[in-house]
C-alpha atoms as a PDB file:
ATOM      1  CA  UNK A   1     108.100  62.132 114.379  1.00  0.00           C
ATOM      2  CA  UNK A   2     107.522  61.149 110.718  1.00  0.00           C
ATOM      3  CA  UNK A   3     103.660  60.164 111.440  1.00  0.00           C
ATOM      4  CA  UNK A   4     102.958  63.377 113.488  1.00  0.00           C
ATOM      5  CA  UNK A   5     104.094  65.238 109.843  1.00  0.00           C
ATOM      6  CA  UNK A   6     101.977  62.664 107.878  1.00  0.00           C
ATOM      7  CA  UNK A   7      99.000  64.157 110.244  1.00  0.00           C
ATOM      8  CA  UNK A   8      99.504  67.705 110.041  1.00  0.00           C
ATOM      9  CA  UNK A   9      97.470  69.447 107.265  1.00  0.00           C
ATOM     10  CA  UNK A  10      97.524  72.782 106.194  1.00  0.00           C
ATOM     11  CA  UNK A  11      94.751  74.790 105.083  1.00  0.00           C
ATOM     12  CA  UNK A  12      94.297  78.300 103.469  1.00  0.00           C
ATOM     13  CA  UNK A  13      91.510  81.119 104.783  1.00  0.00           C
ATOM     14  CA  UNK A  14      89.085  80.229 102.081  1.00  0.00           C
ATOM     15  CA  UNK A  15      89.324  76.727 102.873  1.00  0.00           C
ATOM     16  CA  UNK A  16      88.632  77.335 106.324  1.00  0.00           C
ATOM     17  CA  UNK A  17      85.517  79.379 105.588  1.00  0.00           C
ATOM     18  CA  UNK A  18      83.863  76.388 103.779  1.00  0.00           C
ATOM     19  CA  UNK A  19      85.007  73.501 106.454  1.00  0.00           C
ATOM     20  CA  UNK A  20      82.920  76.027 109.030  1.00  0.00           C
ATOM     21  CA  UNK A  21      80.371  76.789 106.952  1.00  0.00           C
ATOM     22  CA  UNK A  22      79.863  72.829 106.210  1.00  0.00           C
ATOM     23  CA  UNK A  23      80.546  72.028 110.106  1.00  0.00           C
ATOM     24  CA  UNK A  24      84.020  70.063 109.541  1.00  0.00           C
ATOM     25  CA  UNK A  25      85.829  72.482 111.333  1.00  0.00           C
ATOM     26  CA  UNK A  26      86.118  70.969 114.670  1.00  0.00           C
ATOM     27  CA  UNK A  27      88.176  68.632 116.629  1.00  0.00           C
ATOM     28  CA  UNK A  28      88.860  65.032 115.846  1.00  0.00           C
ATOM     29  CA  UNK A  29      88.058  64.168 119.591  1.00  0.00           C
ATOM     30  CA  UNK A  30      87.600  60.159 118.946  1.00  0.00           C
ATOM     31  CA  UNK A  31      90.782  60.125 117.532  1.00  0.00           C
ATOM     32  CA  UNK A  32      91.950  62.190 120.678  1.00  0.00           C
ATOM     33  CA  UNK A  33      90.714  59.760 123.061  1.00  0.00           C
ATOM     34  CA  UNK A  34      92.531  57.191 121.871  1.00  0.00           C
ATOM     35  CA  UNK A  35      95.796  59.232 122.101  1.00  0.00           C
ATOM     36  CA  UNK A  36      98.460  58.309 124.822  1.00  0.00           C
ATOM     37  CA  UNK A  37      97.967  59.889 127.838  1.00  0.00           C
ATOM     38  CA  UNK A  38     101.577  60.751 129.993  1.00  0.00           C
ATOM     39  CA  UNK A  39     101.558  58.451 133.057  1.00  0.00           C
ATOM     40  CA  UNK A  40     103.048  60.382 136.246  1.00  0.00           C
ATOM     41  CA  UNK A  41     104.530  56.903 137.247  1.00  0.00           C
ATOM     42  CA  UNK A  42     107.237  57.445 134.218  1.00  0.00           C
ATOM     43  CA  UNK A  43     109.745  60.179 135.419  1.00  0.00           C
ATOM     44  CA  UNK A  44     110.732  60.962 131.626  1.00  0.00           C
ATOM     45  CA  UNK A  45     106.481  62.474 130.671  1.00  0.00           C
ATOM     46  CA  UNK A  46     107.321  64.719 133.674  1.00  0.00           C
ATOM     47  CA  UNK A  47     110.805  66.045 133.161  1.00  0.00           C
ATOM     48  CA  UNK A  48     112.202  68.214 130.485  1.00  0.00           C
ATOM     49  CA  UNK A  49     115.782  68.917 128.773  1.00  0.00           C
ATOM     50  CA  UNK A  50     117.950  68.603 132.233  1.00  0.00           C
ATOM     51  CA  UNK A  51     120.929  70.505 132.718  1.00  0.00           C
ATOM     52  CA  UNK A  52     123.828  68.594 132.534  1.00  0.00           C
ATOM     53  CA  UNK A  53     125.350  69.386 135.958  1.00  0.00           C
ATOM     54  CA  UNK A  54     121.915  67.164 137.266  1.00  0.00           C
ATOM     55  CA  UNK A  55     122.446  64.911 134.210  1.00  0.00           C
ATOM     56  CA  UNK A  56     123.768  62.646 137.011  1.00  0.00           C
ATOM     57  CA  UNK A  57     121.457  63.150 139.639  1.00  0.00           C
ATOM     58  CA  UNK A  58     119.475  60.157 140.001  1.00  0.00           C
ATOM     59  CA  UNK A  59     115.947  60.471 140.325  1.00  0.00           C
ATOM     60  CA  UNK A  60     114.160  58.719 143.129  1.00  0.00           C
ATOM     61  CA  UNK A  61     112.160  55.337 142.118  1.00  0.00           C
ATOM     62  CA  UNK A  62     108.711  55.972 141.911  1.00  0.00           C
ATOM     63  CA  UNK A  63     107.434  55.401 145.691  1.00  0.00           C
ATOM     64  CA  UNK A  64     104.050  57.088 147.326  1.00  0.00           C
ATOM     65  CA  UNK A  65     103.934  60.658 148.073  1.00  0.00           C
ATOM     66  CA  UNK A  66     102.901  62.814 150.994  1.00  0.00           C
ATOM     67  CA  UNK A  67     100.995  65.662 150.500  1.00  0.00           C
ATOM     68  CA  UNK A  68     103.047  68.974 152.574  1.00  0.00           C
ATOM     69  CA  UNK A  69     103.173  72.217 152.601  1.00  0.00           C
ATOM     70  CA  UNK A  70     106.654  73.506 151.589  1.00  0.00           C
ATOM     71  CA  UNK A  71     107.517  77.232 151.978  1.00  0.00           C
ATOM     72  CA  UNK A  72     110.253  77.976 149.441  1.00  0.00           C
ATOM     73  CA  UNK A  73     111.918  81.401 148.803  1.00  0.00           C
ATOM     74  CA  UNK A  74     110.310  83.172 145.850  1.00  0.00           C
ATOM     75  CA  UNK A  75     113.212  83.298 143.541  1.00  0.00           C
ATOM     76  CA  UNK A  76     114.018  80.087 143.900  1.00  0.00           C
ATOM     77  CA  UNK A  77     110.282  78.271 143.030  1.00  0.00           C
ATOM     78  CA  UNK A  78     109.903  80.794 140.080  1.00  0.00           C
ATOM     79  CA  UNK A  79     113.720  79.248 138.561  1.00  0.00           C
ATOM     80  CA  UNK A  80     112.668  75.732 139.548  1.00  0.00           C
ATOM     81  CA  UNK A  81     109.212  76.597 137.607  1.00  0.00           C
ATOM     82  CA  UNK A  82     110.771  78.122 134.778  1.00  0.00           C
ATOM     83  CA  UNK A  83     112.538  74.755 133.730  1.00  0.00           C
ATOM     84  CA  UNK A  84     109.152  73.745 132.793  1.00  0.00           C
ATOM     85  CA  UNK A  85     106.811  70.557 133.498  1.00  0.00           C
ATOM     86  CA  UNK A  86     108.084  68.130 136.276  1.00  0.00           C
ATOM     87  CA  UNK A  87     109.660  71.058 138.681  1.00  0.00           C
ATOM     88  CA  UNK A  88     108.232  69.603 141.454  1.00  0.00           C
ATOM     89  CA  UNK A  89     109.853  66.439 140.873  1.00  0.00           C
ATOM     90  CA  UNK A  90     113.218  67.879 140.271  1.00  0.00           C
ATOM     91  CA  UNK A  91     113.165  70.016 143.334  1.00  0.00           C
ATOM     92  CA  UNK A  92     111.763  66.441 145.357  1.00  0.00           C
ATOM     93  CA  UNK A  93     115.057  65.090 143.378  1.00  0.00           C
ATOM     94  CA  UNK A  94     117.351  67.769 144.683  1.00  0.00           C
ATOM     95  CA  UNK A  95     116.206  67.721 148.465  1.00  0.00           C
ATOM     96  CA  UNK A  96     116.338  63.382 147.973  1.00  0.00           C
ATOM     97  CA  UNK A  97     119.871  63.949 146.905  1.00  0.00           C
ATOM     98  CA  UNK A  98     121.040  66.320 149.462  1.00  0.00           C
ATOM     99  CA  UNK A  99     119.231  63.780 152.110  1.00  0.00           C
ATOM    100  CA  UNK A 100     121.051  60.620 150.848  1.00  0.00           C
ATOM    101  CA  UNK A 101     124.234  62.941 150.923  1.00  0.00           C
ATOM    102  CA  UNK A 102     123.690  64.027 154.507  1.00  0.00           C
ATOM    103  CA  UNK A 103     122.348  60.379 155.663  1.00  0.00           C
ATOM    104  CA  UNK A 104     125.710  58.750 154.632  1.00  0.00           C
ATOM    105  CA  UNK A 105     127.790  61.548 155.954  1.00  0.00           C
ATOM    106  CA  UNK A 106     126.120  60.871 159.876  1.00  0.00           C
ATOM    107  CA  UNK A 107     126.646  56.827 159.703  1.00  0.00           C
END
């Protein structure tokens, strides 16, 4: 946290003006390639603050995928999506849960 304050700068209007006028006003976009990019393979770049009633809900080890089609009510997507980045993978959490759940209840 203490280097992304070091990196902030702050300038005024005028200030502005000239760095456009001069053609400084852009992007640093080496500097941006060269920034971290979130890896899907790590659950935590995907998944927000968690409630703490799913604080103990393990999440499934990163495995392959299948693509589907999943027809969900309305309501219940739009609360899922509201909880930010990684909903998919908290709902995929939630029906992996209820599975394991179900699975050791039939053996």
């Amino acid at each position: 946290m203490a280097t992304k304050r070091k990196r902030i700068v702050r300038y005024t209007a005028e200030q502005l003006e000239v760095k456009r006028a001069s053609g400084k006003a852009g992007s640093d976009w080496r500097r941006a390639a060269k920034a971290r990019v979130p890896s899907s393979r790590d659950p935590d770049d995907a998944i927000g603050p968690v409630d703490i009633k799913w604080a103990t809900t393990e999440l499934p080890l990163p495995s392959r995928k299948s693509h589907t089609t999943l027809r969900l009510d309305a309501d219940l997507l739009d609360w899922f999506r509201a909880q930010g980045r990684g909903y998919q993978t908290r709902i995929n959490a939630v029906l992996r849960s209820y599975y394991e759940q179900r699975s050791r209840s039939t053996r």
